[in-house]
C-alpha atoms as a PDB file:
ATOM      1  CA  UNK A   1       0.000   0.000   0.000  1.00  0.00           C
ATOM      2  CA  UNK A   2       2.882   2.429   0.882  1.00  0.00           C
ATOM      3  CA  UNK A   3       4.289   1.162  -2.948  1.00  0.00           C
ATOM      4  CA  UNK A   4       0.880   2.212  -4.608  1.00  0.00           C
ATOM      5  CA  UNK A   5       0.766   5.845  -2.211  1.00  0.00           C
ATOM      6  CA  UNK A   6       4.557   6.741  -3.187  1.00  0.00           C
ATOM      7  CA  UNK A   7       4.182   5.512  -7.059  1.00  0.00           C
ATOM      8  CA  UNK A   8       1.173   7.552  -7.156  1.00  0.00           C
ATOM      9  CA  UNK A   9       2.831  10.813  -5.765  1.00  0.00           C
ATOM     10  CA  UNK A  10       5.909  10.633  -8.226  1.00  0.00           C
ATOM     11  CA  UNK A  11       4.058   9.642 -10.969  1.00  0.00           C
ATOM     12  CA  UNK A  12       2.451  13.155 -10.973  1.00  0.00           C
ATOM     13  CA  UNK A  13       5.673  14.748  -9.760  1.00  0.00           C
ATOM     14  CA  UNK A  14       7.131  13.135 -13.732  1.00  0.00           C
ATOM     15  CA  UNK A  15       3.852  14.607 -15.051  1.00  0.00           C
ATOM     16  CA  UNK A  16       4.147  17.575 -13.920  1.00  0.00           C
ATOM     17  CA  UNK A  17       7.734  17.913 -14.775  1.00  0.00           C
ATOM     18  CA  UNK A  18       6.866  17.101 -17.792  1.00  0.00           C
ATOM     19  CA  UNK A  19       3.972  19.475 -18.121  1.00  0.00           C
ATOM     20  CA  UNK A  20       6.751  22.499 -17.229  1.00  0.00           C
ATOM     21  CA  UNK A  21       8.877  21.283 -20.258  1.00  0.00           C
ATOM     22  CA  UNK A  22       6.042  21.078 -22.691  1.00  0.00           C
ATOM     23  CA  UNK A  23       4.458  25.011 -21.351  1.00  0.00           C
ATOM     24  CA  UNK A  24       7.905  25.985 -20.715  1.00  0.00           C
ATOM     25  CA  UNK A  25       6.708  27.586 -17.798  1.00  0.00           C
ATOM     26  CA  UNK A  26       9.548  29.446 -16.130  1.00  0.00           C
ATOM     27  CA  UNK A  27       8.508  27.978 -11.954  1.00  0.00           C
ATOM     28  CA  UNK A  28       7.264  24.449 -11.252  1.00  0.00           C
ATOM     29  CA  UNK A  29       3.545  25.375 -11.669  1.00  0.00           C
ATOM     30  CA  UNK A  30       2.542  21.884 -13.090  1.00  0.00           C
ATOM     31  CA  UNK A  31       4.814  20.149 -10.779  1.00  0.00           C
ATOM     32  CA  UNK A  32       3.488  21.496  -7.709  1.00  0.00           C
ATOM     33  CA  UNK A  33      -0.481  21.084  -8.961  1.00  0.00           C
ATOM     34  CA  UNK A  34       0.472  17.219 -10.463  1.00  0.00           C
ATOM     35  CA  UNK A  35       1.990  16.804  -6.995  1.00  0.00           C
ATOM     36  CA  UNK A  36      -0.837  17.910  -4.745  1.00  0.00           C
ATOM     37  CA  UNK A  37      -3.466  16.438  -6.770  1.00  0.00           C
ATOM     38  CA  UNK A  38      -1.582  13.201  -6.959  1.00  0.00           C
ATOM     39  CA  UNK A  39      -1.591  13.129  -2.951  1.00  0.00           C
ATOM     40  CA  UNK A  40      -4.742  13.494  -2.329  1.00  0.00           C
ATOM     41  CA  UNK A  41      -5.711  11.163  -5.005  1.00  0.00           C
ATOM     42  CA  UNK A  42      -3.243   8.689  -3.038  1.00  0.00           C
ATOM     43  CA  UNK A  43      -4.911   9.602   0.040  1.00  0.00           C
ATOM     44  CA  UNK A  44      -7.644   8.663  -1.192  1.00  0.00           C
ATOM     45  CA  UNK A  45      -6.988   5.559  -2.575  1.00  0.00           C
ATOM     46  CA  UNK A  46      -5.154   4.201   0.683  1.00  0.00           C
ATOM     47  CA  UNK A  47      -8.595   5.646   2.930  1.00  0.00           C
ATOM     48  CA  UNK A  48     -10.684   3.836   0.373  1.00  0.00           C
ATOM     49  CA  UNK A  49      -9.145   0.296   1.352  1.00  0.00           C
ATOM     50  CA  UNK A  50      -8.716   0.800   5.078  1.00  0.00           C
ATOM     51  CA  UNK A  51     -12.814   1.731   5.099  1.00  0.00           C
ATOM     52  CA  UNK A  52     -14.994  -1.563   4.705  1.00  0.00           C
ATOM     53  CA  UNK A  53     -18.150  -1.587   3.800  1.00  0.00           C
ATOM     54  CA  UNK A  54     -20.787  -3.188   5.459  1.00  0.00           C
ATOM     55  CA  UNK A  55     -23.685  -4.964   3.241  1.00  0.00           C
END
């Protein structure tokens, strides 16, 4: 699980490195939007399987 949470985070850390070198934006805009959105979308992820549902 901590595998999936950190491959999630640097996969949009890449993307949004790449995202700065395709805009050619001159500060880490991309990088630091890819990253954040990336976390939560981890945390999510990670919250999702610790919660069970009940039927």
């Amino acid at each position: 699980m901590a595998a999936q949470m950190g491959g999630t985070i640097v996969a949009g850390v890449f993307l949004g490195q790449w995202l700065d070198g395709y805009f050619e934006t001159e500060k880490a805009v991309y990088t630091g939007i890819c990253a954040l959105l990336f976390t939560v979308a981890a945390m999510y992820f990670v919250l999702k399987d610790f919660i069970v549902k009940k039927d």
